[in-house]
Protein backbone atom coordinates (compact mmCIF):
# COMPACT_ATOMS: atom_id res chain seq x y z
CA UNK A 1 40.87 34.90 -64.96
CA UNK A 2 40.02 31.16 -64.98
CA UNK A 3 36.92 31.57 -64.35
CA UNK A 4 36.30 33.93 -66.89
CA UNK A 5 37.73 31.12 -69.20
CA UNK A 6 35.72 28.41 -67.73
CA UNK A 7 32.28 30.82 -68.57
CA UNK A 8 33.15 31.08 -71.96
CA UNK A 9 34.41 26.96 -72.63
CA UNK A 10 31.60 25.08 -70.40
CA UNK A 11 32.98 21.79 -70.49
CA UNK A 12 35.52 21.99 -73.53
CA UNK A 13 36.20 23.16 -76.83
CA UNK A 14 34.14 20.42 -78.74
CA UNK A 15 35.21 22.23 -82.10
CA UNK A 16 39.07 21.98 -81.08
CA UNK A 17 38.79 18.52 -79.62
CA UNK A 18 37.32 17.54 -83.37
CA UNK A 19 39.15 18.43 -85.65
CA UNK A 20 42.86 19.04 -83.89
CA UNK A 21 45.40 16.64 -83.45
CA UNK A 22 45.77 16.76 -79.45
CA UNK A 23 49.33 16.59 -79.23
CA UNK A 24 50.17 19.50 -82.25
CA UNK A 25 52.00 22.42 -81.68
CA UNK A 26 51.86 25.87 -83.68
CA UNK A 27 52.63 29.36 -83.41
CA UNK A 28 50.28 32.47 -83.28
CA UNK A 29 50.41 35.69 -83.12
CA UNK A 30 48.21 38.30 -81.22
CA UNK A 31 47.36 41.96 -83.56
CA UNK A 32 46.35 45.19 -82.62
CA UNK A 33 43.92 46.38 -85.55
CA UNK A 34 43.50 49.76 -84.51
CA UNK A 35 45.86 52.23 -82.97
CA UNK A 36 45.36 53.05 -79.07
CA UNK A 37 46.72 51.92 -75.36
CA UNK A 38 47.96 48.56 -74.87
CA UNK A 39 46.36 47.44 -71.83
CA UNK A 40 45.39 43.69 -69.95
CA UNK A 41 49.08 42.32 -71.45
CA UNK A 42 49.86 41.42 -68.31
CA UNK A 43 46.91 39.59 -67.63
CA UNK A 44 46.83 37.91 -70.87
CA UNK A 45 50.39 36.68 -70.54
CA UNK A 46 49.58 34.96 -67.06
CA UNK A 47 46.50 33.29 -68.35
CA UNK A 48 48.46 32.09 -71.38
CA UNK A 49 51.45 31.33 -68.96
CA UNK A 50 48.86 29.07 -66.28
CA UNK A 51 47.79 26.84 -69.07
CA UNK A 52 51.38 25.81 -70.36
CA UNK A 53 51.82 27.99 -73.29
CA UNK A 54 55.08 29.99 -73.97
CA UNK A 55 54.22 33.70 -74.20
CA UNK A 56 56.66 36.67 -75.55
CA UNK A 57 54.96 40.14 -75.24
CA UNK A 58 55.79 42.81 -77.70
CA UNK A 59 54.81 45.80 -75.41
CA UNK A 60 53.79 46.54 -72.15
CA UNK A 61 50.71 47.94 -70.53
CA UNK A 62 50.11 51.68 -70.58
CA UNK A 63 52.60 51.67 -74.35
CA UNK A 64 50.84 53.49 -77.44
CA UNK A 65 50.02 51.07 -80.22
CA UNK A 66 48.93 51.00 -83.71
CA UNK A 67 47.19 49.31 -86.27
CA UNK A 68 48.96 45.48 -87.58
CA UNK A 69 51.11 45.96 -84.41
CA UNK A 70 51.89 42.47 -82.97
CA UNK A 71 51.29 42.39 -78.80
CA UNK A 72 52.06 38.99 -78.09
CA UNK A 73 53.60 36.15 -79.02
CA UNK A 74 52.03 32.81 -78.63
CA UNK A 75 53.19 29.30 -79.36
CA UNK A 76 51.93 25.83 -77.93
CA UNK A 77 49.61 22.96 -77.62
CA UNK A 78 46.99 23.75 -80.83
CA UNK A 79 43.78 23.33 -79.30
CA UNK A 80 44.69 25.29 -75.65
CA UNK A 81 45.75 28.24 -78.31
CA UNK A 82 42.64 28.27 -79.77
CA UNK A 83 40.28 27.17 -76.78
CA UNK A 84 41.04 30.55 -74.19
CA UNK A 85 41.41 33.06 -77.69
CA UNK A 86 38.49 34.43 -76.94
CA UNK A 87 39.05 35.36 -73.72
CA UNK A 88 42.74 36.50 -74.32
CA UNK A 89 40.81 38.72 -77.16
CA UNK A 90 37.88 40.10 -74.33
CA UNK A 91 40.33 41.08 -71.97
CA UNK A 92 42.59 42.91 -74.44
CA UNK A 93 40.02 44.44 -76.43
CA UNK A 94 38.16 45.82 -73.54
CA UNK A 95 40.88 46.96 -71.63
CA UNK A 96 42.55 48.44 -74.23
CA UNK A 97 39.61 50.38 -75.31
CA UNK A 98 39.16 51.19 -71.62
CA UNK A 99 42.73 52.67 -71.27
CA UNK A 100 42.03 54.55 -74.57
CA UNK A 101 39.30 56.70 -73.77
CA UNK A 102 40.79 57.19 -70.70
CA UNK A 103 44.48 58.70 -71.93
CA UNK A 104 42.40 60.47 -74.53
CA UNK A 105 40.43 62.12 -71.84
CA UNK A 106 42.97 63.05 -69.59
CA UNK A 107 45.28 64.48 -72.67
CA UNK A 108 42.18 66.97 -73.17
CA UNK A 109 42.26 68.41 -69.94
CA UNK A 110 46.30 68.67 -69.18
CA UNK A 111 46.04 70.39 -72.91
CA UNK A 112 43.29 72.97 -71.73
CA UNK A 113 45.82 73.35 -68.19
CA UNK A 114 42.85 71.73 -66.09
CA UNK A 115 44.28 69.91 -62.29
CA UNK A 116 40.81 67.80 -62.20
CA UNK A 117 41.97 64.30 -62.65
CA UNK A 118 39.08 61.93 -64.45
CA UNK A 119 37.63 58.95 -62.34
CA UNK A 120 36.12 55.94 -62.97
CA UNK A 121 32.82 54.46 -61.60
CA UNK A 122 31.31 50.97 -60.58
CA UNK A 123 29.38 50.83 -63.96
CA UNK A 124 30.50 48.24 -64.92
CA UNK A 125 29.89 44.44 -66.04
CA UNK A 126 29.75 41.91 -63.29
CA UNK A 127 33.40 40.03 -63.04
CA UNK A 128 35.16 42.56 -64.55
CA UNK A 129 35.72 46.02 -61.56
CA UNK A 130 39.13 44.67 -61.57
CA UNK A 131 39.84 44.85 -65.13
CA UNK A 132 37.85 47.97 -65.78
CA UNK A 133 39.65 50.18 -63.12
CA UNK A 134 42.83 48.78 -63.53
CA UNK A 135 42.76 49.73 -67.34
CA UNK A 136 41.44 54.08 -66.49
CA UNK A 137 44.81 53.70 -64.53
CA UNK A 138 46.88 52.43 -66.96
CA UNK A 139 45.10 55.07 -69.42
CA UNK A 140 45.81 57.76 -66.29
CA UNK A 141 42.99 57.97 -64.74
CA UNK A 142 41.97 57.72 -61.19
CA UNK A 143 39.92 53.90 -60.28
CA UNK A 144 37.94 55.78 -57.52
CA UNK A 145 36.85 52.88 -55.04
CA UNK A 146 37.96 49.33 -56.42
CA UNK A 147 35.18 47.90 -53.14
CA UNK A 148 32.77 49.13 -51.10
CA UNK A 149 35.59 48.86 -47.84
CA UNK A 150 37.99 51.46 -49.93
CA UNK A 151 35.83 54.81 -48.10
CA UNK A 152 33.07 55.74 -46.81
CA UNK A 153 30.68 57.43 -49.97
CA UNK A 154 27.06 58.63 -48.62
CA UNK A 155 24.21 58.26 -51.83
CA UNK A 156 21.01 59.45 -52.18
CA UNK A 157 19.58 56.48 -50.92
CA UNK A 158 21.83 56.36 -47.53
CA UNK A 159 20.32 59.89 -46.91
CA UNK A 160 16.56 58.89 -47.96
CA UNK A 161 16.98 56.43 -44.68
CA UNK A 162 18.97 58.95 -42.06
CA UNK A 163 17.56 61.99 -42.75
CA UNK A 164 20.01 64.84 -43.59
CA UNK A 165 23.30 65.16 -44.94
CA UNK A 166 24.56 66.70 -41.56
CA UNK A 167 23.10 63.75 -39.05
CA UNK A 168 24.94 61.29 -42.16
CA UNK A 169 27.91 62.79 -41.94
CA UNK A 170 28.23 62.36 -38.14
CA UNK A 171 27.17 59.15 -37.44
CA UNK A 172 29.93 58.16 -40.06
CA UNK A 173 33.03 60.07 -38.14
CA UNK A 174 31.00 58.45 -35.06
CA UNK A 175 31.13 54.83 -36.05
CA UNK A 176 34.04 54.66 -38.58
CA UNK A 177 37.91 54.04 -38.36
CA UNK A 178 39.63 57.45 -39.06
CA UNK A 179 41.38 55.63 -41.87
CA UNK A 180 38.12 56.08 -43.96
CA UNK A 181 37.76 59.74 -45.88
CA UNK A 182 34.09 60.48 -45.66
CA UNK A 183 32.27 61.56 -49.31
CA UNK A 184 29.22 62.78 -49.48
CA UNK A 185 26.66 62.89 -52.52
CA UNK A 186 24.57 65.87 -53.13
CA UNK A 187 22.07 67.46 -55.55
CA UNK A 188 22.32 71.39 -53.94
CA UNK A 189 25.38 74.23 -53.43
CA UNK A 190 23.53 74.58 -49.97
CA UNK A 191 23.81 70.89 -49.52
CA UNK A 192 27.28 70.78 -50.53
CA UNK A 193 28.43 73.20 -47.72
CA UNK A 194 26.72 71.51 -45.28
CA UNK A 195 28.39 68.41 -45.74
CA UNK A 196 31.58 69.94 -45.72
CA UNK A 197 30.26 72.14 -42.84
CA UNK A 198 29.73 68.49 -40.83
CA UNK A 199 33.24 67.34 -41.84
CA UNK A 200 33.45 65.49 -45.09
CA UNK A 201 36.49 65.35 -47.00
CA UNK A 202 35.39 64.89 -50.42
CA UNK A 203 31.58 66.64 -51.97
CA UNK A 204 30.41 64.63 -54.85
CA UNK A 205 28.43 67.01 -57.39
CA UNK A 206 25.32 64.52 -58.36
CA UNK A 207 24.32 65.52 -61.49
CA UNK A 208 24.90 69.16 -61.34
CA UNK A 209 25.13 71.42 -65.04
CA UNK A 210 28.61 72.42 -65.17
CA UNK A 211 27.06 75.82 -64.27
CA UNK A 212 25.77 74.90 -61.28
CA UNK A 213 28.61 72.76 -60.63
CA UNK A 214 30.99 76.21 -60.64
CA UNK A 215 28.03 77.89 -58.46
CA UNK A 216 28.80 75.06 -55.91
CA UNK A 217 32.41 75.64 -56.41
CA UNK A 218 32.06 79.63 -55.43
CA UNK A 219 30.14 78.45 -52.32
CA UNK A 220 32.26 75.98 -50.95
CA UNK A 221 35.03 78.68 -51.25
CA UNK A 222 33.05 81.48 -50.04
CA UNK A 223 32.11 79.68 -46.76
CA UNK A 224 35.77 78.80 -46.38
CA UNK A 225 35.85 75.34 -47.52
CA UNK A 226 37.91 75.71 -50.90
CA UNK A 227 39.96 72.96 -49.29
CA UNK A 228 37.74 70.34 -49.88
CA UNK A 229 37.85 68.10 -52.42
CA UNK A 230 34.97 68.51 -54.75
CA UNK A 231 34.06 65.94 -57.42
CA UNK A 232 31.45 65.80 -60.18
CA UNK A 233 29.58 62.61 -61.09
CA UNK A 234 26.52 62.03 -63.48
CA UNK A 235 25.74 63.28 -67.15
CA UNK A 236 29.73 64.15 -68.09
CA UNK A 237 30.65 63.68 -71.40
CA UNK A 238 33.80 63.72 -73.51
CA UNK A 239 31.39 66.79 -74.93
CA UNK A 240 31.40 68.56 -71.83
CA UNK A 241 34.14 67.26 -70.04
CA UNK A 242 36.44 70.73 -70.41
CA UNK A 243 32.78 72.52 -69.20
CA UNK A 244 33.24 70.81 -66.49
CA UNK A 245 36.82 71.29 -66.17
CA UNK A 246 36.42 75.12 -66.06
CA UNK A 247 34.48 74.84 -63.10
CA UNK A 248 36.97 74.54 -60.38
CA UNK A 249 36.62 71.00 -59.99
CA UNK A 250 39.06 68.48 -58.63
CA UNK A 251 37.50 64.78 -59.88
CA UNK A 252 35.78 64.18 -63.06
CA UNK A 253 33.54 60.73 -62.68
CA UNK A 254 32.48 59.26 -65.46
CA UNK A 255 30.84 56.68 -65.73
CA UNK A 256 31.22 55.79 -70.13
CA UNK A 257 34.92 54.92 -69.66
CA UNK A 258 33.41 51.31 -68.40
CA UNK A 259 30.12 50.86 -69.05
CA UNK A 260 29.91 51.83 -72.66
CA UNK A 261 33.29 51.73 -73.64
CA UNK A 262 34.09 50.73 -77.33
CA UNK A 263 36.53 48.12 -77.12
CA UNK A 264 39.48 47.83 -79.16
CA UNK A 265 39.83 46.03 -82.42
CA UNK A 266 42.15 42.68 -81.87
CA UNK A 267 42.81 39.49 -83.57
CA UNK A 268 44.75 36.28 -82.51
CA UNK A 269 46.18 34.74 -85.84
CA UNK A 270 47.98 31.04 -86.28
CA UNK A 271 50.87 31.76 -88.18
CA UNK A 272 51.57 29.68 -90.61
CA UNK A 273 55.19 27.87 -90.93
């Protein structure tokens, strides 16, 4: 988180340093101005915490908010208040609006009696995996793999260099730790039973209609591999998300809920004594 600070001040707040007296104190205030999740409290209050200033949160992460609700609590050295507000703002705003979607999402389908549980992606911007996934969670989503170590997940692009989906598929249970569940990306129902034919745990849907998506979900179940986790990735929508629901699906991916995500409206305010 310091480093995220450090991008946005360079080598100080010239404006602060001007025209604030170094040693003042004041009070502020941070405001939710628009209702949604409350989410990144926790890392606001330890960035606030690490550079000295006293910090009171008003909620907690994962709590429903609403508009002119105050989140935090602030009070301090002047110019540190109003040197890392911007960042304290970025990380609240986007991970609030992050954890919003998300709990909006997942409402939908527990309302329509779906099981699929909505992931998240690595769409995201550079810095900020940590933040993004940990704010689906906090909205109830799933953070799918935080690093490239968390499973082993066979692309397009792994299979345009090995050949088939089958010869992918073994070399992995060949060369990996048992620890690591094996997913496989595929664009066919005929590919999608082969995979789980070769021993994959988890068929990722690439881009599949929500029709085909349920014609991939009869297969897998006709050849006798309903017990594999099946998950859809590419084009979903809040639109078509219950589409996709319908069809027998156990992981929604989606890759909006980070990378076009509309963050929510905050403010930092001094108050005034």
């Amino acid at each position: 988180m310091l480093q995220l600070l450090s991008d946005d001040v360079g080598e100080g707040d010239v404006t602060a340093a001007a025209i604030i007296e170094p040693n003042l104190s004041v009070d502020a205030v941070i405001i939710a101005k628009d209702n949604g999740v409350a989410a990144g409290i926790e890392e606001a209050t330890i960035l606030a915490q690490s550079l000295g200033l006293e910090v009171k949160a008003k909620t907690s992460d994962g709590e429903n908010i609403q508009d002119k609700q105050v989140l935090l609590e602030l009070s301090g050295n002047a110019q540190t208040i109003l040197t890392v507000e911007r960042t304290l703002l970025n990380i609240l705003s986007r991970m609030s609006g992050i954890a919003t979607a998300t709990r909006r999402l997942t409402e939908r389908l527990r309302q329509s009696g779906s099981k699929a549980r909505i992931a998240a992606t690595r769409k995201s911007a550079p810095g900020l995996l940590y933040f993004d996934k940990k704010a689906v969670v906090i909205g109830g989503g799933d953070p799918h793999r935080l690093h490239l170590d968390d499973m082993i997940l066979i692309k397009d692009n792994h299979l345009a260099i090995v050949g088939d989906v089958e010869a992918a598929v073994k070399k992995a249970k060949a060369n990996a730790s048992f620890s690591k569940k094996i997913e496989v990306e595929v664009t066919t129902s005929e590919d999608a039973v082969k995979a789980a034919k070769a021993g994959a745990d988890i068929v990722m849907l690439d881009n599949f209609t929500s029709k085909q998506a349920k014609e991939a979900s009869e297969a897998l179940r006709k050849a006798g591999f309903g017990e594999v986790l099946l998950e859809v990735s590419g084009g979903v929508t809040g639109k078509t998300l219950l589409e996709y629901a319908a069809a027998q699906v156990d992981i929604i991916s989606m890759g909006e809920l980070t990378h076009s995500v509309r963050a929510l409206d905050i403010s930092l305010e001094i108050v005034k004594k």
